[in-house]
N, C-alpha and C. Protein backbone atom coordinates (compact mmCIF):
# COMPACT_ATOMS: atom_id res chain seq x y z
N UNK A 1 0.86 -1.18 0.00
CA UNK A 1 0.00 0.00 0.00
C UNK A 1 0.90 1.23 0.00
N UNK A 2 0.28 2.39 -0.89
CA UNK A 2 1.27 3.47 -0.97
C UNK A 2 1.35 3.97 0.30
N UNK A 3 2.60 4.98 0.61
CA UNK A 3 2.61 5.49 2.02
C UNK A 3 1.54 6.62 2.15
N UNK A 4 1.02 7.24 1.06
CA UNK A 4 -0.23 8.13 1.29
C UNK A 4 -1.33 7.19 1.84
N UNK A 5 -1.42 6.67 1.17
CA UNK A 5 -2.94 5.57 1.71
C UNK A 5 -2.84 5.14 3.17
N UNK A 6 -1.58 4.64 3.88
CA UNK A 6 -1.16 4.54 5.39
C UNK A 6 -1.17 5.57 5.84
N UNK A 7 -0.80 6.43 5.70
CA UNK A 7 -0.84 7.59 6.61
C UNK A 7 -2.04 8.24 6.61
N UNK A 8 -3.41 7.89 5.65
CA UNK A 8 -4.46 8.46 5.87
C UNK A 8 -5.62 7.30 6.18
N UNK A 9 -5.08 6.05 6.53
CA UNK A 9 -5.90 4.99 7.00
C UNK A 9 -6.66 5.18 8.64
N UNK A 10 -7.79 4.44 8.33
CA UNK A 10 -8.26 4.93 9.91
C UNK A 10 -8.97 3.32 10.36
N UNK A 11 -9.66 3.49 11.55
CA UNK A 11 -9.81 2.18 12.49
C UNK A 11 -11.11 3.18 13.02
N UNK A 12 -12.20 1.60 12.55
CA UNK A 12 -13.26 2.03 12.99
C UNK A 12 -13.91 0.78 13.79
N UNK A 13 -15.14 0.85 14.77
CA UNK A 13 -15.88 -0.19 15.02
C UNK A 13 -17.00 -0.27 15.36
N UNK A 14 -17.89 -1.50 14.62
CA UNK A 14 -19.33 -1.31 14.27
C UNK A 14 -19.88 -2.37 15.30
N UNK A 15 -21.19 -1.54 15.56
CA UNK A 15 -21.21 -2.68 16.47
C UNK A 15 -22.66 -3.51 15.82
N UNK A 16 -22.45 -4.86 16.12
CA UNK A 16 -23.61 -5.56 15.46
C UNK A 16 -23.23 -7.07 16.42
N UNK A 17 -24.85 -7.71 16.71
CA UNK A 17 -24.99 -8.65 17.19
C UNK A 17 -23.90 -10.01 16.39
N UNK A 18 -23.86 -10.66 17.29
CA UNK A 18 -22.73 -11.49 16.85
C UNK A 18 -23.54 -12.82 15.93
N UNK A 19 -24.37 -12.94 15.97
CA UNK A 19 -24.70 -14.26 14.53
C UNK A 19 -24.58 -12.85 13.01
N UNK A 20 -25.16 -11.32 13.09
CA UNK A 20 -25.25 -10.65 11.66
C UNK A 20 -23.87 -10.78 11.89
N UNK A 21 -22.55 -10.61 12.62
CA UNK A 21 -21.30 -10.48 12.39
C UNK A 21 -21.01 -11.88 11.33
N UNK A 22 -21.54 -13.00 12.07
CA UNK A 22 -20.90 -13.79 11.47
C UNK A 22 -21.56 -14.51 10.03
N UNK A 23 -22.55 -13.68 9.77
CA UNK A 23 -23.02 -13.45 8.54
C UNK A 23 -21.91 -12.74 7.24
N UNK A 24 -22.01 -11.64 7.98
CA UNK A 24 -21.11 -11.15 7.45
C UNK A 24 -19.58 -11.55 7.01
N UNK A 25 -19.25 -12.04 8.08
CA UNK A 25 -17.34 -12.49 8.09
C UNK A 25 -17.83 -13.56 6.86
N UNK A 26 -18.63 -14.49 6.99
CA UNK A 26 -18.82 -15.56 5.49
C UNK A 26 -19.04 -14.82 4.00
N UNK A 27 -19.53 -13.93 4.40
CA UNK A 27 -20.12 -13.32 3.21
C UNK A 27 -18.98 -12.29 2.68
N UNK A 28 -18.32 -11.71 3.11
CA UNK A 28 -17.00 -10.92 2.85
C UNK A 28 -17.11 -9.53 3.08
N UNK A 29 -18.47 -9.14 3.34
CA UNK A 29 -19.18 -7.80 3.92
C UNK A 29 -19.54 -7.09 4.98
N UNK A 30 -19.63 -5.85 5.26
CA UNK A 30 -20.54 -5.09 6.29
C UNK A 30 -21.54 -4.70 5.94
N UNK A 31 -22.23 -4.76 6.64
CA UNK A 31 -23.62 -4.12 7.12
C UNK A 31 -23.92 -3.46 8.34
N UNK A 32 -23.80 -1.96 8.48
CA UNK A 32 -23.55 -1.32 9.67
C UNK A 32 -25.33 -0.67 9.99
N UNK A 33 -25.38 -0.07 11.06
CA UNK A 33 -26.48 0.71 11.06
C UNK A 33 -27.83 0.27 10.61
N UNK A 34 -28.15 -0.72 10.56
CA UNK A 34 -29.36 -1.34 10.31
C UNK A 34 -29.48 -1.43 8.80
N UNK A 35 -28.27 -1.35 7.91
CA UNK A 35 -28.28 -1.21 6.26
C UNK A 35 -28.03 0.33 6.00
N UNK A 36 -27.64 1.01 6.64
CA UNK A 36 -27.04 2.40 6.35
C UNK A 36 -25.95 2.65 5.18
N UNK A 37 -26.53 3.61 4.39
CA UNK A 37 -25.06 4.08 3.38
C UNK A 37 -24.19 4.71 4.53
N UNK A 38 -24.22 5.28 5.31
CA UNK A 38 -23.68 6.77 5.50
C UNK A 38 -22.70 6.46 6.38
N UNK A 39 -22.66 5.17 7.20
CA UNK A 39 -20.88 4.65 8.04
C UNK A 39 -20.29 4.52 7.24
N UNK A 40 -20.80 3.29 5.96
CA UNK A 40 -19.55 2.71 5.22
C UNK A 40 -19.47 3.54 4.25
N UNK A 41 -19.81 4.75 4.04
CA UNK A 41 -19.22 5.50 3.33
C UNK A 41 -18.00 6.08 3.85
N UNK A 42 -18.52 6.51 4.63
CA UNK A 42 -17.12 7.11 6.09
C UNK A 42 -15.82 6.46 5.88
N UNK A 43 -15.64 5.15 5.87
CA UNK A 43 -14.58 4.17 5.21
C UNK A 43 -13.98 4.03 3.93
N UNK A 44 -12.78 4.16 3.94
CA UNK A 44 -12.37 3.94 2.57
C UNK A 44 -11.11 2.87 2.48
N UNK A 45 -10.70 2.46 1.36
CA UNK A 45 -10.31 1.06 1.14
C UNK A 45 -8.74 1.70 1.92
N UNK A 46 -8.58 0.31 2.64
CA UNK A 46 -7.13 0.23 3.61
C UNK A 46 -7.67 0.52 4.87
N UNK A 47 -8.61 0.85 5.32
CA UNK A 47 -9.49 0.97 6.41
C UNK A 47 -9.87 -0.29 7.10
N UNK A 48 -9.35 -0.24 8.35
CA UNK A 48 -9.71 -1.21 9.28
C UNK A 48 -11.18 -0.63 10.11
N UNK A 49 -11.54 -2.22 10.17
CA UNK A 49 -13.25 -2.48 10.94
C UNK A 49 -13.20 -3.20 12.05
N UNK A 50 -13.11 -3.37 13.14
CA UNK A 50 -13.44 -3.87 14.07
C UNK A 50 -14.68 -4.23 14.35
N UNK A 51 -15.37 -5.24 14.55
CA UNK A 51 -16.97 -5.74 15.04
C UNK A 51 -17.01 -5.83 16.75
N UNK A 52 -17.45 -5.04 17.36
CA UNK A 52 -17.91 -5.19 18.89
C UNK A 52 -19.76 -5.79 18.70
N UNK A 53 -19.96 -6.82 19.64
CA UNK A 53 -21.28 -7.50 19.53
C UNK A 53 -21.34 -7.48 21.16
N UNK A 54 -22.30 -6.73 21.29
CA UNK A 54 -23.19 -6.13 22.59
C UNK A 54 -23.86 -7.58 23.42
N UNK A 55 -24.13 -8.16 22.10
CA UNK A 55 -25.11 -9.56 22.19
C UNK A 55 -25.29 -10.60 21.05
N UNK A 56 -25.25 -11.54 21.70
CA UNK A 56 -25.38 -13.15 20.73
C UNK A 56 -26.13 -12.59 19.36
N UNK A 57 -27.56 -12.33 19.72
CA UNK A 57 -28.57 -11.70 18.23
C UNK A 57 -29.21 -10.58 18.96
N UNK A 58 -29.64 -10.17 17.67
CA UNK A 58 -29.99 -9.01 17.35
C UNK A 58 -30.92 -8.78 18.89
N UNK A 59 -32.40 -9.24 19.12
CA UNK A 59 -33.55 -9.16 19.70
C UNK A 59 -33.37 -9.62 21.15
N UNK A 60 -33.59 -10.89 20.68
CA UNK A 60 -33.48 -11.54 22.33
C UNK A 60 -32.23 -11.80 22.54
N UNK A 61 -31.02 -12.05 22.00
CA UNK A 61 -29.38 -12.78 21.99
C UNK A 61 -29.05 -12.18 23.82
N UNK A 62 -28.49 -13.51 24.09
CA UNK A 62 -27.80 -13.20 25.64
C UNK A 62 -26.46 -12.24 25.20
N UNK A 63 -25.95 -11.49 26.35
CA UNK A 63 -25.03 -10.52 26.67
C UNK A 63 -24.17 -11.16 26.00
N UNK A 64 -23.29 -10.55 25.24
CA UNK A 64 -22.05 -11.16 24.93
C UNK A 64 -20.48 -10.24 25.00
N UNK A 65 -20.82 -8.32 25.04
CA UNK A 65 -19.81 -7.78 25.32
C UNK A 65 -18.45 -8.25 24.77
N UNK A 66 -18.46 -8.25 23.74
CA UNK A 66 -17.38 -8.89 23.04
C UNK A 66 -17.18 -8.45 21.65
N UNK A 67 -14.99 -8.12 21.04
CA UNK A 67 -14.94 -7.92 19.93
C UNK A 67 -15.05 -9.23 18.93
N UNK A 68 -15.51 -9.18 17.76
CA UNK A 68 -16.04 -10.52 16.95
C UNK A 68 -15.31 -10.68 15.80
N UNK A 69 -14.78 -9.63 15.39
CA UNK A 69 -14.31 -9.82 13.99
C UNK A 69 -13.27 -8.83 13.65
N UNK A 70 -12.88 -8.82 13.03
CA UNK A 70 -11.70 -8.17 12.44
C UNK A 70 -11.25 -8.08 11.22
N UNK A 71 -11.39 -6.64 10.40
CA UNK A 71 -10.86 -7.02 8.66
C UNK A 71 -10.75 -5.34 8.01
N UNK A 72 -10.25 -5.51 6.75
CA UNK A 72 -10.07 -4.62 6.30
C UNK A 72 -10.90 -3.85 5.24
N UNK A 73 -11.12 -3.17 4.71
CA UNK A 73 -12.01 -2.50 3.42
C UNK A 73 -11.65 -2.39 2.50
N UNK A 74 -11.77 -3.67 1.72
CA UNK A 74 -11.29 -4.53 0.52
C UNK A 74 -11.16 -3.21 -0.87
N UNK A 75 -12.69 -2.12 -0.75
CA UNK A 75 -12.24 -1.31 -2.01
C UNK A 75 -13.18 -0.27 -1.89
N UNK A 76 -13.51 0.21 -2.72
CA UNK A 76 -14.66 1.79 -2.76
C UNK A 76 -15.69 1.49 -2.86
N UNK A 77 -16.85 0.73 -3.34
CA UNK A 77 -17.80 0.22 -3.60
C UNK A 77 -18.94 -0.34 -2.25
N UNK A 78 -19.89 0.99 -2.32
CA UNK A 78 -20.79 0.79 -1.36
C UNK A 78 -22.03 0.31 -2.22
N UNK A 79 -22.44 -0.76 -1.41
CA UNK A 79 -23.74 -1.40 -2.66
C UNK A 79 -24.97 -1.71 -2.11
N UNK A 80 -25.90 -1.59 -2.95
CA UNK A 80 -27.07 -2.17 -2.42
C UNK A 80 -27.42 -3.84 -2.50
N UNK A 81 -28.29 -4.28 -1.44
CA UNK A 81 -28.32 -6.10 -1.00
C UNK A 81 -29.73 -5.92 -0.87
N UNK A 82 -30.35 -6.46 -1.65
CA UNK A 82 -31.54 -7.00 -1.58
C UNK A 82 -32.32 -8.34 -1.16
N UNK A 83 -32.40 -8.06 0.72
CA UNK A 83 -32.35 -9.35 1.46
C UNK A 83 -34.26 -9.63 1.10
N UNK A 84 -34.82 -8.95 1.25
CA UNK A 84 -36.37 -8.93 0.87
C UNK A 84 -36.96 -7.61 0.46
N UNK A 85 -38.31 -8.12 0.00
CA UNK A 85 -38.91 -7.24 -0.70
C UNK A 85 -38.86 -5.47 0.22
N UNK A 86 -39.05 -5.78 1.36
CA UNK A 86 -39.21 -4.58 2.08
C UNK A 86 -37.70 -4.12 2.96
N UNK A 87 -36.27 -4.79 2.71
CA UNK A 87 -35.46 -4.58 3.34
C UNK A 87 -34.36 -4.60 2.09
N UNK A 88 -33.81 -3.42 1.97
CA UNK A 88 -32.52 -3.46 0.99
C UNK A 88 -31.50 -2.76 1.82
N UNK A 89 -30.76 -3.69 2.54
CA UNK A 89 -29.70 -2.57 3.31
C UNK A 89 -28.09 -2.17 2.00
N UNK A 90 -27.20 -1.33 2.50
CA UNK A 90 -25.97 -1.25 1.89
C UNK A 90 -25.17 -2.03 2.77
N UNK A 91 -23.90 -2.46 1.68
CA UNK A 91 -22.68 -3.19 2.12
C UNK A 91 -21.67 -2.65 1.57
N UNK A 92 -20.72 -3.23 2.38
CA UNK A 92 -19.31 -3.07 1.84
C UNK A 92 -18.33 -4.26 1.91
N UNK A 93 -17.57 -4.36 0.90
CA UNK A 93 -16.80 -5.87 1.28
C UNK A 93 -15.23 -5.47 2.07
N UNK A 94 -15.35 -6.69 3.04
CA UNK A 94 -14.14 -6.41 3.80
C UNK A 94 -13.38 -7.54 3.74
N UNK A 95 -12.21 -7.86 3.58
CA UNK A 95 -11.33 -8.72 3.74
C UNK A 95 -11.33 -9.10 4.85
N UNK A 96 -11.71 -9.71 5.58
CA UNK A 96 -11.81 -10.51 7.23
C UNK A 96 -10.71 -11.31 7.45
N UNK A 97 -9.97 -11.21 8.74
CA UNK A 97 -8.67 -12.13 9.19
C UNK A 97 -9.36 -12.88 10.21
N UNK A 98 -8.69 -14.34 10.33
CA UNK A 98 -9.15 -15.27 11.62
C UNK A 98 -8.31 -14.38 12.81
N UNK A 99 -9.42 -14.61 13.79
CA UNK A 99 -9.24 -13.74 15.18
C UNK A 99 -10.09 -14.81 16.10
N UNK A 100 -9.24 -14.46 17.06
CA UNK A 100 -10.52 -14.83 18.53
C UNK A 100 -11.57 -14.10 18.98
N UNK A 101 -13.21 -14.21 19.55
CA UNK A 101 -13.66 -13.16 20.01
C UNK A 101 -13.06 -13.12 21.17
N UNK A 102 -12.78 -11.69 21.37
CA UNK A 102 -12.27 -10.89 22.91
C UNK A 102 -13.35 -9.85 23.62
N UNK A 103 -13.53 -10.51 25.01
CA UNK A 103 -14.58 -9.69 25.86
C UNK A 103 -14.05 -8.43 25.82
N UNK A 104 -14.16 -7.50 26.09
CA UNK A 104 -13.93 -5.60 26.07
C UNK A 104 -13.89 -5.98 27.35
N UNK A 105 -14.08 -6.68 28.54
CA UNK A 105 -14.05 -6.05 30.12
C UNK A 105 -12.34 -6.34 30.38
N UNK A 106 -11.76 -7.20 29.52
CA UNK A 106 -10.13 -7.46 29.68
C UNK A 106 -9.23 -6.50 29.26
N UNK A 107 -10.31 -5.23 28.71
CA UNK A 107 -9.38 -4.23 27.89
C UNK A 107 -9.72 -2.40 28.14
N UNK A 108 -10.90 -2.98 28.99
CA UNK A 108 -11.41 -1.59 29.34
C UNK A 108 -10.53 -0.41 29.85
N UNK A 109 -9.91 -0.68 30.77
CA UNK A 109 -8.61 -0.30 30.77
C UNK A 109 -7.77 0.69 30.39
N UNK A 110 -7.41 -0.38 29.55
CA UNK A 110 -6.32 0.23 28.24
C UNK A 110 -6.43 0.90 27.21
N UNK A 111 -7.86 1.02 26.62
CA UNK A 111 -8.26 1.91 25.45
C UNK A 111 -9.03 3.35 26.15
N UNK A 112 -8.65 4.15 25.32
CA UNK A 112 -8.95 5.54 25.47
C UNK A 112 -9.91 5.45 25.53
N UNK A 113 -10.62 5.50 24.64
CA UNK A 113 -12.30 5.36 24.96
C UNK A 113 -13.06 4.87 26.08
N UNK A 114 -12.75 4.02 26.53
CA UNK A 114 -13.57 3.27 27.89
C UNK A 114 -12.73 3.87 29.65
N UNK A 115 -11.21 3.32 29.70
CA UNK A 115 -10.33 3.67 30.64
C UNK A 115 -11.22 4.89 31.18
N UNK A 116 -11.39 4.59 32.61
CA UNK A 116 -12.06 5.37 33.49
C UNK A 116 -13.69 6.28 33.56
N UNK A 117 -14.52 5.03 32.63
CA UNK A 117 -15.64 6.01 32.01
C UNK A 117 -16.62 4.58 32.50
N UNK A 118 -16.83 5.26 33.48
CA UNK A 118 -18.34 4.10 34.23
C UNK A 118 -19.25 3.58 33.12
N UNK A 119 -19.88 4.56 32.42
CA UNK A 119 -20.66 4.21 31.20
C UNK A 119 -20.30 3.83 29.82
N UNK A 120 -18.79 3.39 29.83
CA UNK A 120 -18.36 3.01 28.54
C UNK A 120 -19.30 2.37 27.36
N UNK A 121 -20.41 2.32 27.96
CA UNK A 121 -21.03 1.36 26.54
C UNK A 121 -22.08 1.98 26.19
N UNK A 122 -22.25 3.43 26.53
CA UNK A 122 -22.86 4.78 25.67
C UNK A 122 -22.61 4.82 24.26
N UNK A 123 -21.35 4.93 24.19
CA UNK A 123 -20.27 5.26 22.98
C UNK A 123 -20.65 3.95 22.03
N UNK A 124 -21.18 3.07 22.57
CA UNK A 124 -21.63 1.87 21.20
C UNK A 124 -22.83 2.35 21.12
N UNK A 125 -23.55 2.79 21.34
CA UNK A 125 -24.68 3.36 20.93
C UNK A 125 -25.06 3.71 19.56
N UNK A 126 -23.64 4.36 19.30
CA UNK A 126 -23.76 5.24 17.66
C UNK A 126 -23.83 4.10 16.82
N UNK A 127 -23.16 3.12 16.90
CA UNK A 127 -23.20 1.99 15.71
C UNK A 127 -22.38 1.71 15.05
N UNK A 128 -21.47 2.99 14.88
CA UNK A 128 -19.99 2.95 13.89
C UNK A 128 -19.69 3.99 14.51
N UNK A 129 -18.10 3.97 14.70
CA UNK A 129 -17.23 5.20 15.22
C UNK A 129 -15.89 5.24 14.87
N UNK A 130 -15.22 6.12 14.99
CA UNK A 130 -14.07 5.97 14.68
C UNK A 130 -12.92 5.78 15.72
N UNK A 131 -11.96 4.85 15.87
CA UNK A 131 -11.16 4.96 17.51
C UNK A 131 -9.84 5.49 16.95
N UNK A 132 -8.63 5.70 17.58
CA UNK A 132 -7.52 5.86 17.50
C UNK A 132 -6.35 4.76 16.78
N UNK A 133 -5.36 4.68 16.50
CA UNK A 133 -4.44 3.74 15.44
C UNK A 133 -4.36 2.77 17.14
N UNK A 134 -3.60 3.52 18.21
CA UNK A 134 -3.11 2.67 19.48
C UNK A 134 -4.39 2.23 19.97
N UNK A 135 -5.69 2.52 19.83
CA UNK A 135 -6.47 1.41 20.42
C UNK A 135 -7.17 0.87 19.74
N UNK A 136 -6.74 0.67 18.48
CA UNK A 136 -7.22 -0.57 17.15
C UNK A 136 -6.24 -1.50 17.54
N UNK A 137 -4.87 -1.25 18.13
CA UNK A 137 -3.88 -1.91 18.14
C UNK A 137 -3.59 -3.14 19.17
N UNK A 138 -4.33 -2.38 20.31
CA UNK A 138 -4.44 -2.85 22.00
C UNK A 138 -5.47 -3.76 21.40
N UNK A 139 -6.78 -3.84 20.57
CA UNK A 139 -7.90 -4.79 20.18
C UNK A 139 -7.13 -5.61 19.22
N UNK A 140 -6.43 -5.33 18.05
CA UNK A 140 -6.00 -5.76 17.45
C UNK A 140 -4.93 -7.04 17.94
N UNK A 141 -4.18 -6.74 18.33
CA UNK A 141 -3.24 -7.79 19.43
C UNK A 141 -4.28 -8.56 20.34
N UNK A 142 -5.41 -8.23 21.24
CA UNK A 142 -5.77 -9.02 21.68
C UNK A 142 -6.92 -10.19 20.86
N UNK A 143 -6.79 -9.90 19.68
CA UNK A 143 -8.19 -10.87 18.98
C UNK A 143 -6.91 -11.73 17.93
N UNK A 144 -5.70 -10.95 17.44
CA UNK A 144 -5.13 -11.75 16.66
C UNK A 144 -3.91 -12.63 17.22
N UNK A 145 -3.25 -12.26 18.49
CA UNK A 145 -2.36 -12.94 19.49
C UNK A 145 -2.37 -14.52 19.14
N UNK A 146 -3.71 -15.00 19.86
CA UNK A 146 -3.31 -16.35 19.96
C UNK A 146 -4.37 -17.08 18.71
N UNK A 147 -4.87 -16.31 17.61
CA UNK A 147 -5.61 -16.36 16.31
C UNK A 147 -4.30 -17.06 15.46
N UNK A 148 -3.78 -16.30 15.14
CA UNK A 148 -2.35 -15.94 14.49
C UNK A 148 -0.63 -15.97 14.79
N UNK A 149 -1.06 -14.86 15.79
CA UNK A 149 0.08 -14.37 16.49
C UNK A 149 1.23 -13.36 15.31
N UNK A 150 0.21 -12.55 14.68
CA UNK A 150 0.72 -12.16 13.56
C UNK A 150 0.49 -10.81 13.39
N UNK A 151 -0.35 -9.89 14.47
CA UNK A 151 -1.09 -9.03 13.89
C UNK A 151 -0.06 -8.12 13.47
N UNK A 152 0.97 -7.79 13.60
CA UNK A 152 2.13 -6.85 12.88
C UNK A 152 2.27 -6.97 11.29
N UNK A 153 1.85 -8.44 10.91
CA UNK A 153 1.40 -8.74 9.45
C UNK A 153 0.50 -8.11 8.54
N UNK A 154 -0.45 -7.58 9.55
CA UNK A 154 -1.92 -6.70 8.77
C UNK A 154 -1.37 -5.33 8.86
N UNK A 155 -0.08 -5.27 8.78
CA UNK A 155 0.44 -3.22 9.23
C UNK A 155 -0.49 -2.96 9.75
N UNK A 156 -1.05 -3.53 11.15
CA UNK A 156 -1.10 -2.74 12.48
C UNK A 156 -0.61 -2.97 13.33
């Protein structure tokens, strides 16, 4: 990747119940925001995604507080998916790496975002956000460590 494209890469994370995650990781795509254009537009190719899943599924799914997935933003192309007649969400395809899921309470901690914030799980609220390179990195190491043990491989 050119050094312009690295130096203007960013780290984002969406949060979605963990069976649509793992819809997704098969399928090679995101689906943020209930089928929203307007996150994965926000993204552009060389862009890392992080998946945080609040819960197993969508509705009823037990607690699960946990990161799920991990991958990159394969290219420019935001598209429309026509799952049924009355639901056409947008996607984007991401290159997905094998990872472990990692609970967030082992890391709360250490990432800017949460470290010392009683209500840390406000901030998933939005659905997609953008975090910092060092705490894609602190998630990053902990989902690809014992996945891989490689994550310095994905230049992060």
């Amino acid at each position: 990747m050119s050094e312009s494209v690295e130096k203007s890469r960013r780290y984002w994370v969406g949060v979605v119940s963990a069976s649509h995650v793992s819809l997704g990781v098969a399928g090679g795509f995101a689906q943020l925001c209930h089928g929203k254009a307007t996150p994965l537009k926000r993204m552009q190719p060389g862009d890392w995604l992080i998946y945080y899943s609040p819960r197993t599924d969508m509705v009823q799914g037990e607690p699960l507080q946990a990161f799920t997935a991990i991958g990159q933003v394969a290219d420019d192309k935001v598209y429309e998916y026509r799952m049924s007649d009355s639901f056409v969400p947008f996607r984007r395809n991401i290159c997905y790496t094998d990872c472990k899921e990692t609970k967030i309470g082992s890391l709360l901690e250490q990432l800017s975002f949460t470290r010392g914030v009683k209500n840390w799980g406000y901030r998933f609220r939005l659905g997609h956000f953008e975090i910092s390179e060092q705490d894609f990195r602190i998630i990053a190491d902990a989902m690809l460590n014992s996945a891989e043990g490689k994550a310095h491989e994905f230049g992060v």
